[in-house]
C-alpha atoms as a PDB file:
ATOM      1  CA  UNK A   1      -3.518  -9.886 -10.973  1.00  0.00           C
ATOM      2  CA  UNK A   2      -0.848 -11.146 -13.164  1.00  0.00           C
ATOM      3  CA  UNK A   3      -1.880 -14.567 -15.475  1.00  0.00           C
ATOM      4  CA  UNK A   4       1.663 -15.580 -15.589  1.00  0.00           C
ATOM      5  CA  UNK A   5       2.354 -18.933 -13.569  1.00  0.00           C
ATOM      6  CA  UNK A   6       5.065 -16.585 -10.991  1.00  0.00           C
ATOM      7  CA  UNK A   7       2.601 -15.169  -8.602  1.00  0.00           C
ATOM      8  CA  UNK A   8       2.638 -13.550  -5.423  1.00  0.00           C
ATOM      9  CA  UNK A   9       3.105 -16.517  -3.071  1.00  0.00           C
ATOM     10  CA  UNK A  10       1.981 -14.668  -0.699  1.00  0.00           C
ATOM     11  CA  UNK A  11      -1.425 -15.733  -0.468  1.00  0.00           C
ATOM     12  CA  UNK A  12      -1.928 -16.030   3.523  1.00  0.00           C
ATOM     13  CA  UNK A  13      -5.036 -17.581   5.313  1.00  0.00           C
ATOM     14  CA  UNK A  14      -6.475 -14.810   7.614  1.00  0.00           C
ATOM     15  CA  UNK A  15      -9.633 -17.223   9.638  1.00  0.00           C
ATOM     16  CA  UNK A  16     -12.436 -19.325   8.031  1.00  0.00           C
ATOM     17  CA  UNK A  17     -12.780 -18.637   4.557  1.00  0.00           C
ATOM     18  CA  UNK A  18     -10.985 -15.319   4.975  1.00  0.00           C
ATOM     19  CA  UNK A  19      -7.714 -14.673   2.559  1.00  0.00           C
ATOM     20  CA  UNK A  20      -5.264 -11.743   2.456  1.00  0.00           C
ATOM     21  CA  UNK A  21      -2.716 -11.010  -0.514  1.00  0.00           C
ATOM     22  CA  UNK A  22      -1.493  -8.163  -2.597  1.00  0.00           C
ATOM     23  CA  UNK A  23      -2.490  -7.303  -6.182  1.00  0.00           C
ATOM     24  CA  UNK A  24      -0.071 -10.072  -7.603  1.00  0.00           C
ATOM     25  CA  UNK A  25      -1.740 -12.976  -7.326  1.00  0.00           C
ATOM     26  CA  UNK A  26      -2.359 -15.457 -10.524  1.00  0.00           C
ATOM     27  CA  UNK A  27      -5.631 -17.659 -11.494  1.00  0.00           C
ATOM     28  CA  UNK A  28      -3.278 -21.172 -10.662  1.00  0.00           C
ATOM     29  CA  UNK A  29      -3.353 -19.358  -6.940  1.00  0.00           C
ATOM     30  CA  UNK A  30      -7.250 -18.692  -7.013  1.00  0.00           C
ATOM     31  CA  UNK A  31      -7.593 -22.286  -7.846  1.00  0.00           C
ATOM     32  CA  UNK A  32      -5.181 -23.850  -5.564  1.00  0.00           C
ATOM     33  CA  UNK A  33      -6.928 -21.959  -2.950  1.00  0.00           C
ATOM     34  CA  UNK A  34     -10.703 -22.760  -4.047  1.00  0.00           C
ATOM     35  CA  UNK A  35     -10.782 -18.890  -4.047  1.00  0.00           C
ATOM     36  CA  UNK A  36     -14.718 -18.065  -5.657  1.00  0.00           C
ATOM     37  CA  UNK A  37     -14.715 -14.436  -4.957  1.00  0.00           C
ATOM     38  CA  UNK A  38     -11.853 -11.706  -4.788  1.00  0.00           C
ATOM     39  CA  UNK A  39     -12.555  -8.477  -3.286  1.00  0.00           C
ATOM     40  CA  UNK A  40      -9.997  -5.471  -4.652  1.00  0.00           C
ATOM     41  CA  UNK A  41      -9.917  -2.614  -2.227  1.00  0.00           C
ATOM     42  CA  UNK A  42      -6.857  -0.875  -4.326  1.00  0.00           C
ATOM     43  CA  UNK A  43      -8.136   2.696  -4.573  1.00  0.00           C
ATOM     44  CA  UNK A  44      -8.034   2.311  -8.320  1.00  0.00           C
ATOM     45  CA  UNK A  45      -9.716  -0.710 -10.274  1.00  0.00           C
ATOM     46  CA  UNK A  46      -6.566  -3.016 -11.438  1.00  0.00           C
ATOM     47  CA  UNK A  47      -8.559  -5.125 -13.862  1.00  0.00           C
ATOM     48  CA  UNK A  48      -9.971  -4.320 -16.659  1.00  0.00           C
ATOM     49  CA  UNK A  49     -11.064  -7.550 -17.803  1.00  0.00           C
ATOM     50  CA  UNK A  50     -12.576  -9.145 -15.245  1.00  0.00           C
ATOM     51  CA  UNK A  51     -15.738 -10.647 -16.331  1.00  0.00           C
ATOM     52  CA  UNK A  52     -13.168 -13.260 -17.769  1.00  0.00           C
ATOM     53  CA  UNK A  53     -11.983 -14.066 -14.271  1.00  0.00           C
ATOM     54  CA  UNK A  54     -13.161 -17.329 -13.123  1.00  0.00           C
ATOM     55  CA  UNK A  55     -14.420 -15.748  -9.591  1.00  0.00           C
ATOM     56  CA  UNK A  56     -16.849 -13.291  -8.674  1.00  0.00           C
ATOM     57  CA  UNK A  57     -15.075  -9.991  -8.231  1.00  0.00           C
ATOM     58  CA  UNK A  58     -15.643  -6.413  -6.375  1.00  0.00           C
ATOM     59  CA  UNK A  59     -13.678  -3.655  -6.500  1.00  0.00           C
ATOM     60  CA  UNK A  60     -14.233  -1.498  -3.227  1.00  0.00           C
ATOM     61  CA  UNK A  61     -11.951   1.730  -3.551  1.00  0.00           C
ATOM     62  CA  UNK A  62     -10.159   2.760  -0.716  1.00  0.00           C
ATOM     63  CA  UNK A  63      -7.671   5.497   0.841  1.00  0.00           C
ATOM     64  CA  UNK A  64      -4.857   3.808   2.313  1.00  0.00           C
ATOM     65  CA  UNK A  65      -5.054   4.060   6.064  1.00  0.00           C
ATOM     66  CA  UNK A  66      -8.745   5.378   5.665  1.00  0.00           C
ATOM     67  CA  UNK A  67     -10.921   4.233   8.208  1.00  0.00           C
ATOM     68  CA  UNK A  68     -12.712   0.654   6.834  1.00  0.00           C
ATOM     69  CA  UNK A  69     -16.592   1.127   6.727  1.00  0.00           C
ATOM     70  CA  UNK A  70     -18.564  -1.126   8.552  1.00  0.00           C
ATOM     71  CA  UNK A  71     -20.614  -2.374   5.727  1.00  0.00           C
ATOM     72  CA  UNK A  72     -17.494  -3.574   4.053  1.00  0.00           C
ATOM     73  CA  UNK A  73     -16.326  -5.967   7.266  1.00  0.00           C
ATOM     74  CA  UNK A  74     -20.221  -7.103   7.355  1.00  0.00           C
ATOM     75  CA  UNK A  75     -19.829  -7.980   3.708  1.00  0.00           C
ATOM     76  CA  UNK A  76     -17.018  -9.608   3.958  1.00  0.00           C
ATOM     77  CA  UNK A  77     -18.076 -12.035   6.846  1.00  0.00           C
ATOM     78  CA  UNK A  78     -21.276 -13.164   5.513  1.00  0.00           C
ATOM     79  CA  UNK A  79     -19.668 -14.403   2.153  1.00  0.00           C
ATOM     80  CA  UNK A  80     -19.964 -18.267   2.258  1.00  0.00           C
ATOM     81  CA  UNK A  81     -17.219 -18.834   0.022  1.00  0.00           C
ATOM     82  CA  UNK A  82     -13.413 -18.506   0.126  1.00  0.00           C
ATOM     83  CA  UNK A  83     -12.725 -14.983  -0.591  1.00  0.00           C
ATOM     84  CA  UNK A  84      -9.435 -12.875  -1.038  1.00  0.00           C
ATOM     85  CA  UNK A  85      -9.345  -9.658  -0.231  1.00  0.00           C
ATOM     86  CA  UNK A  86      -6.433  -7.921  -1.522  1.00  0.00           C
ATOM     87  CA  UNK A  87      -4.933  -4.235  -2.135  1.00  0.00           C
ATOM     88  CA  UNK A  88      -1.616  -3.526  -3.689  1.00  0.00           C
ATOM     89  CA  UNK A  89       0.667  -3.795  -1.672  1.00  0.00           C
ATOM     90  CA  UNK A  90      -0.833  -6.525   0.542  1.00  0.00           C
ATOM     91  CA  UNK A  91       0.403  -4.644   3.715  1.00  0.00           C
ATOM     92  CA  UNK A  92      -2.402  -2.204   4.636  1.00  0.00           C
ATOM     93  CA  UNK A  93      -5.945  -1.959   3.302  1.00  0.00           C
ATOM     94  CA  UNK A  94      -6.230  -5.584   3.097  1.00  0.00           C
ATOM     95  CA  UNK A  95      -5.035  -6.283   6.635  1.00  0.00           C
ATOM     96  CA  UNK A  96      -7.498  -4.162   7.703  1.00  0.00           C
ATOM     97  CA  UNK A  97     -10.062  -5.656   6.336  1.00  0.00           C
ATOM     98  CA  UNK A  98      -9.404  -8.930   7.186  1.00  0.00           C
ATOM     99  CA  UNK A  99      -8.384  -8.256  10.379  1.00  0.00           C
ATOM    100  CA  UNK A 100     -11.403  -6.903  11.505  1.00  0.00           C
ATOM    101  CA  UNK A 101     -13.244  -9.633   9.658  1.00  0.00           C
ATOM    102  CA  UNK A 102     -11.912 -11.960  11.861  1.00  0.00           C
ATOM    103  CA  UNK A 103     -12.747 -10.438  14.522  1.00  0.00           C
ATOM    104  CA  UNK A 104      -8.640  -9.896  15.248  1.00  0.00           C
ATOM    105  CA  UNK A 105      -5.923  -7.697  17.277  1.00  0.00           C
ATOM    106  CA  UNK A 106      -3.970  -5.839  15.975  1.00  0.00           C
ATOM    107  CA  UNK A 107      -1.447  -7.865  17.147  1.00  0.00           C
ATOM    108  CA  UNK A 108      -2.699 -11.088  15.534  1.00  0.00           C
ATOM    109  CA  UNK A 109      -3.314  -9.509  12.416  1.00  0.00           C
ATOM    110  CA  UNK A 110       0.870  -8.383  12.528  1.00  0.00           C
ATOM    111  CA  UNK A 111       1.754 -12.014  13.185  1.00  0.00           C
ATOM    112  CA  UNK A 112       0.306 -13.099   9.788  1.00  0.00           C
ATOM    113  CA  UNK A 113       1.588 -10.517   8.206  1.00  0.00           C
ATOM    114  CA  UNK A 114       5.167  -9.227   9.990  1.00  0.00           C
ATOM    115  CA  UNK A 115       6.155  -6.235   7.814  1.00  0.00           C
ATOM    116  CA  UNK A 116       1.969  -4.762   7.669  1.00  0.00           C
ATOM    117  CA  UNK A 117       1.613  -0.986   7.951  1.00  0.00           C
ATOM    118  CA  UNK A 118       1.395   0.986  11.510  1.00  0.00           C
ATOM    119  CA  UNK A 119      -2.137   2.060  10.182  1.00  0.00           C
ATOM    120  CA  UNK A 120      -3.847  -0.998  10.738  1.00  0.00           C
ATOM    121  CA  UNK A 121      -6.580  -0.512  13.345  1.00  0.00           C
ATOM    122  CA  UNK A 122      -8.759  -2.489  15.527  1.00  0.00           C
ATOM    123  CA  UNK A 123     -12.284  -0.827  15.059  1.00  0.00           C
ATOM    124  CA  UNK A 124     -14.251   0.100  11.544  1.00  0.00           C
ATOM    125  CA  UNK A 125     -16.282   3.030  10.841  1.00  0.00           C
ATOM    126  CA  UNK A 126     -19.853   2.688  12.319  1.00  0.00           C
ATOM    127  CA  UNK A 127     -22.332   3.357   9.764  1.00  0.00           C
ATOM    128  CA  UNK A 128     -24.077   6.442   9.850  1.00  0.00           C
END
């Protein structure tokens, strides 16, 4: 997250509550989006400060193009809140996630975001 007033723009409304965006984003976009809890799926923790962010924040490591546990969707959609889920470069992880979230195609999840990787996938890991 940067804390400059530049930002990502990119901030894109997935369903519900449910927001997508890469790791770019500034607190003036948290705020103009009533955002109360991010969720980080980068595979490495971005933030080293972030009991100073004005949301409630979880970092969830994964492997790009790794298959998205089950728990993690489940997590996701009981949140009451508006939440962003985000990765680095906005185009994979967080698709995923949000994607199947929403209960979404593939092909739905492309048309919010055009240029997302050709790993995003329609079904999460079943827990074991």
């Amino acid at each position: 997250m940067r804390f400059d007033s530049k930002g990502s723009e990119m901030i894109r409304h997935f369903c519900r509550n449910i927001y997508q965006s890469d790791e770019n984003f500034t607190l003036d976009e948290l705020r103009n989006y009533n955002i109360k809890v991010v969720i980080d799926v980068c595979d490495k923790e971005k933030f080293a400060t972030v009991n100073d962010l004005p949301v409630k924040y979880f970092h969830i490591p994964l492997a790009d193009c790794q298959p998205i546990p089950e728990w993690i969707i489940d997590f996701v959609k009981t949140i009451n809140e508006n939440v962003l889920v985000h990765c680095c470069a906005g185009l994979s992880r967080s698709v995923r996630v949000c994607q199947l979230a929403c209960g979404m195609t593939e092909e739905q999840a492309r048309s919010i975001v055009p240029n997302s990787l050709g790993c995003v996938q329609s079904q999460p890991i079943k827990k074991v």
